[in-house]
Protein backbone atom coordinates (compact mmCIF):
# COMPACT_ATOMS: atom_id res chain seq x y z
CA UNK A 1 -61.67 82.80 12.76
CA UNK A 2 -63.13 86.23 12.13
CA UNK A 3 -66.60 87.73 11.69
CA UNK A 4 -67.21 90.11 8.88
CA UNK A 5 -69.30 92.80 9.89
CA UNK A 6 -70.28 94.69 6.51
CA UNK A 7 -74.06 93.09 7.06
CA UNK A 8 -74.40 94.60 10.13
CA UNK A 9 -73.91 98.36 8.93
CA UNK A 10 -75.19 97.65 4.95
CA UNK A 11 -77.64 95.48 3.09
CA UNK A 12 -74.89 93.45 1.80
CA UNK A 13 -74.72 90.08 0.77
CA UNK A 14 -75.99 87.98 -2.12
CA UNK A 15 -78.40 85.88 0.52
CA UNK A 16 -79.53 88.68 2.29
CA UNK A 17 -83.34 88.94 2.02
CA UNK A 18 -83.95 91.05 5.03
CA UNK A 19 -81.40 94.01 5.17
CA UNK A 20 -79.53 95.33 7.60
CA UNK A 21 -80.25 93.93 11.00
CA UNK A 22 -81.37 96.11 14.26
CA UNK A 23 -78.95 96.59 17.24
CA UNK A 24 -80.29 94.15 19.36
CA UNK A 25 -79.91 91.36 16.37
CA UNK A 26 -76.52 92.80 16.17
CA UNK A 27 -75.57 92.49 19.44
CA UNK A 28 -77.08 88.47 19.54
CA UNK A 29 -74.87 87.41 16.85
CA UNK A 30 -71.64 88.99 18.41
CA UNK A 31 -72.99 87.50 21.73
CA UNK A 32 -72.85 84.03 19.70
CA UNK A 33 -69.70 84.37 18.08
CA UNK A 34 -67.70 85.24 21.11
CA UNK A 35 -69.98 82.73 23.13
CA UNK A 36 -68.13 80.16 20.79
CA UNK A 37 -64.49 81.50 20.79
CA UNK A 38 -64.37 83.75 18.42
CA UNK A 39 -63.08 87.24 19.42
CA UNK A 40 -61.86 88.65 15.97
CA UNK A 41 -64.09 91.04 13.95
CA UNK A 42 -63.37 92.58 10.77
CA UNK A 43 -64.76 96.41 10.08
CA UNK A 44 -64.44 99.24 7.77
CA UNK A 45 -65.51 102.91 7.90
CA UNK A 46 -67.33 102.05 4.32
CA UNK A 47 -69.73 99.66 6.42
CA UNK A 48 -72.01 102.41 7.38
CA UNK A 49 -72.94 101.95 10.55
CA UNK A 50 -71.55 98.55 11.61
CA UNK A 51 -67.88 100.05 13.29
CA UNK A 52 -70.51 102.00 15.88
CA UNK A 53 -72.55 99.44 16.43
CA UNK A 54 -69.30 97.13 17.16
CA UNK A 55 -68.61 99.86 19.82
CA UNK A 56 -71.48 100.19 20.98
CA UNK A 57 -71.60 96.80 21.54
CA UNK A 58 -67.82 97.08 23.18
CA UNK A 59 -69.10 99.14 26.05
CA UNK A 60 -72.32 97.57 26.78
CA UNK A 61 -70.49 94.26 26.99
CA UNK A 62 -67.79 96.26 28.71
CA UNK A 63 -64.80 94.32 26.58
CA UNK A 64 -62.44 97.18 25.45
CA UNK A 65 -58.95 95.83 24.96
CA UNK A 66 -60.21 92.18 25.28
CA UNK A 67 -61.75 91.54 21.23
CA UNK A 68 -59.60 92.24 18.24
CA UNK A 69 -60.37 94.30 15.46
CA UNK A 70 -59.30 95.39 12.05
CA UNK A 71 -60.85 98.07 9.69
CA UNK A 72 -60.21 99.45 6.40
CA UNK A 73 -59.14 102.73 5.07
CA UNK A 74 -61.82 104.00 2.80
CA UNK A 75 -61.88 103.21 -0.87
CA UNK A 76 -60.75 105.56 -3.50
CA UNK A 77 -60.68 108.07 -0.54
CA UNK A 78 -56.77 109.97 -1.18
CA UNK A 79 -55.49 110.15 -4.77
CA UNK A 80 -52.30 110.86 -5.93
CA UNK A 81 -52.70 114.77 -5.98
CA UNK A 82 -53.83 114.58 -2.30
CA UNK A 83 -51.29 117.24 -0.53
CA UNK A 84 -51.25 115.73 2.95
CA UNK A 85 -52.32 111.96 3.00
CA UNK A 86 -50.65 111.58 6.07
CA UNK A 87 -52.89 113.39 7.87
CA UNK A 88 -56.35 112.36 6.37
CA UNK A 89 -55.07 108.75 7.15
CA UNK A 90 -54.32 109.26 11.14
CA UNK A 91 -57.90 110.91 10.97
CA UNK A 92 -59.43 108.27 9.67
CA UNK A 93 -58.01 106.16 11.98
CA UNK A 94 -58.65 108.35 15.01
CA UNK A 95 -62.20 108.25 13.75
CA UNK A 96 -62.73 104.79 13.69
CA UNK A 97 -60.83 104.14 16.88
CA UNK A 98 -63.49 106.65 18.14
CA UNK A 99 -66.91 105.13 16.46
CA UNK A 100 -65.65 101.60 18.29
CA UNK A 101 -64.75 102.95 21.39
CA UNK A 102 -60.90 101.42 21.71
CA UNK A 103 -57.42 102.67 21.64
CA UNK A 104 -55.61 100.54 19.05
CA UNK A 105 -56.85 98.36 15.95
CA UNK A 106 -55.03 94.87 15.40
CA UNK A 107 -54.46 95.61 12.33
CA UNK A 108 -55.33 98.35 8.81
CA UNK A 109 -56.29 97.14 5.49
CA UNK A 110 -56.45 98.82 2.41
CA UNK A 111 -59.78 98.53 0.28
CA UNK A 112 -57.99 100.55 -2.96
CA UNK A 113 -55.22 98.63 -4.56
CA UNK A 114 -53.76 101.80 -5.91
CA UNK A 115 -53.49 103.03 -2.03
CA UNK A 116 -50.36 100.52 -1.24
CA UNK A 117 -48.19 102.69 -4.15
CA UNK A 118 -49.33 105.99 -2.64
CA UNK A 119 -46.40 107.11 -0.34
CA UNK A 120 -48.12 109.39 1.25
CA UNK A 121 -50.83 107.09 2.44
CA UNK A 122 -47.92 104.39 3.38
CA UNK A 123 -46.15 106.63 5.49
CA UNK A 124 -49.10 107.43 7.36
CA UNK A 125 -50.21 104.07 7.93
CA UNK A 126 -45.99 103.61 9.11
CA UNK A 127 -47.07 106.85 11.45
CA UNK A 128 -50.22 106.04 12.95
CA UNK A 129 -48.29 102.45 13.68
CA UNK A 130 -45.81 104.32 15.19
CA UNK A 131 -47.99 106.35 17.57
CA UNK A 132 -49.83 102.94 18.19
CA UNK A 133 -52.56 103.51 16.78
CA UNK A 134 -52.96 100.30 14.73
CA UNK A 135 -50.91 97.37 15.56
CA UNK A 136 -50.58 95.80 12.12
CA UNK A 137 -50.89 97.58 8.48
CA UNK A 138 -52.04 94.52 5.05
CA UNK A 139 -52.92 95.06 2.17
CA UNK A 140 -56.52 93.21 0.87
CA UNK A 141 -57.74 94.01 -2.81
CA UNK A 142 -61.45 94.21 -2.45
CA UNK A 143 -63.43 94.27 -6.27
């Protein structure tokens, strides 16, 4: 099992009446979800807030290296004329790595179908795996 987290960082969601919810509502649910065994969340830097509050939430509950996490490359973020995709891909990595406060993500998904036949952007995912900076690169077609 794995908990979304788009609500927490964006009104999202057909159901959702009340917005996003505050930090502390945040921080309940996770409590609840890894209260009942679950310990894999699922992020992306186009969730607004919701890969800070999941480190926020990391460090207050002091349980770097001991949840799992993926999150997404932006969508529509490098196009083919992009000179150095490479690079803007291990940044956006190092970024979210920094906004949830751990060293490696379980695993990279791409929002942008496109993305997987950009070479540039698959040989920096292949890089930042490399340097360990994600443990496992998939591809998931979001519409």
């Amino acid at each position: 099992m794995c908990l979304g987290t788009v609500q927490f960082g964006l009104n999202y969601g057909i159901s959702n009446k009340k917005g996003k919810p505050l930090k502390e509502d945040v921080f309940e649910m996770m409590d609840v979800t890894i209260d009942r065994g679950i310990n894999f969340f699922n992020t992306a830097a186009a969730c607004g807030n919701a890969e800070k509050f999941l480190g926020e939430y990391i460090i207050n509950r002091n349980l770097k290296n001991k949840i799992s996490i993926i999150s997404k490359l932006m969508p529509n973020l490098i196009d083919e004329s992009c000179t150095n995709p490479q690079n803007i891909v291990e940044d956006e990595i190092k970024k979210s790595l920094k906004k949830i406060n751990i060293d490696i993500l379980d695993g990279y998904l791409l929002h942008t179908p496109t993305d997987f036949y950009n070479q540039g952007i698959m040989e920096g995912l292949e890089h930042c795996k490399e340097k360990s900076l994600v443990k496992t690169l998939e591809f998931q077609y979001m519409s």
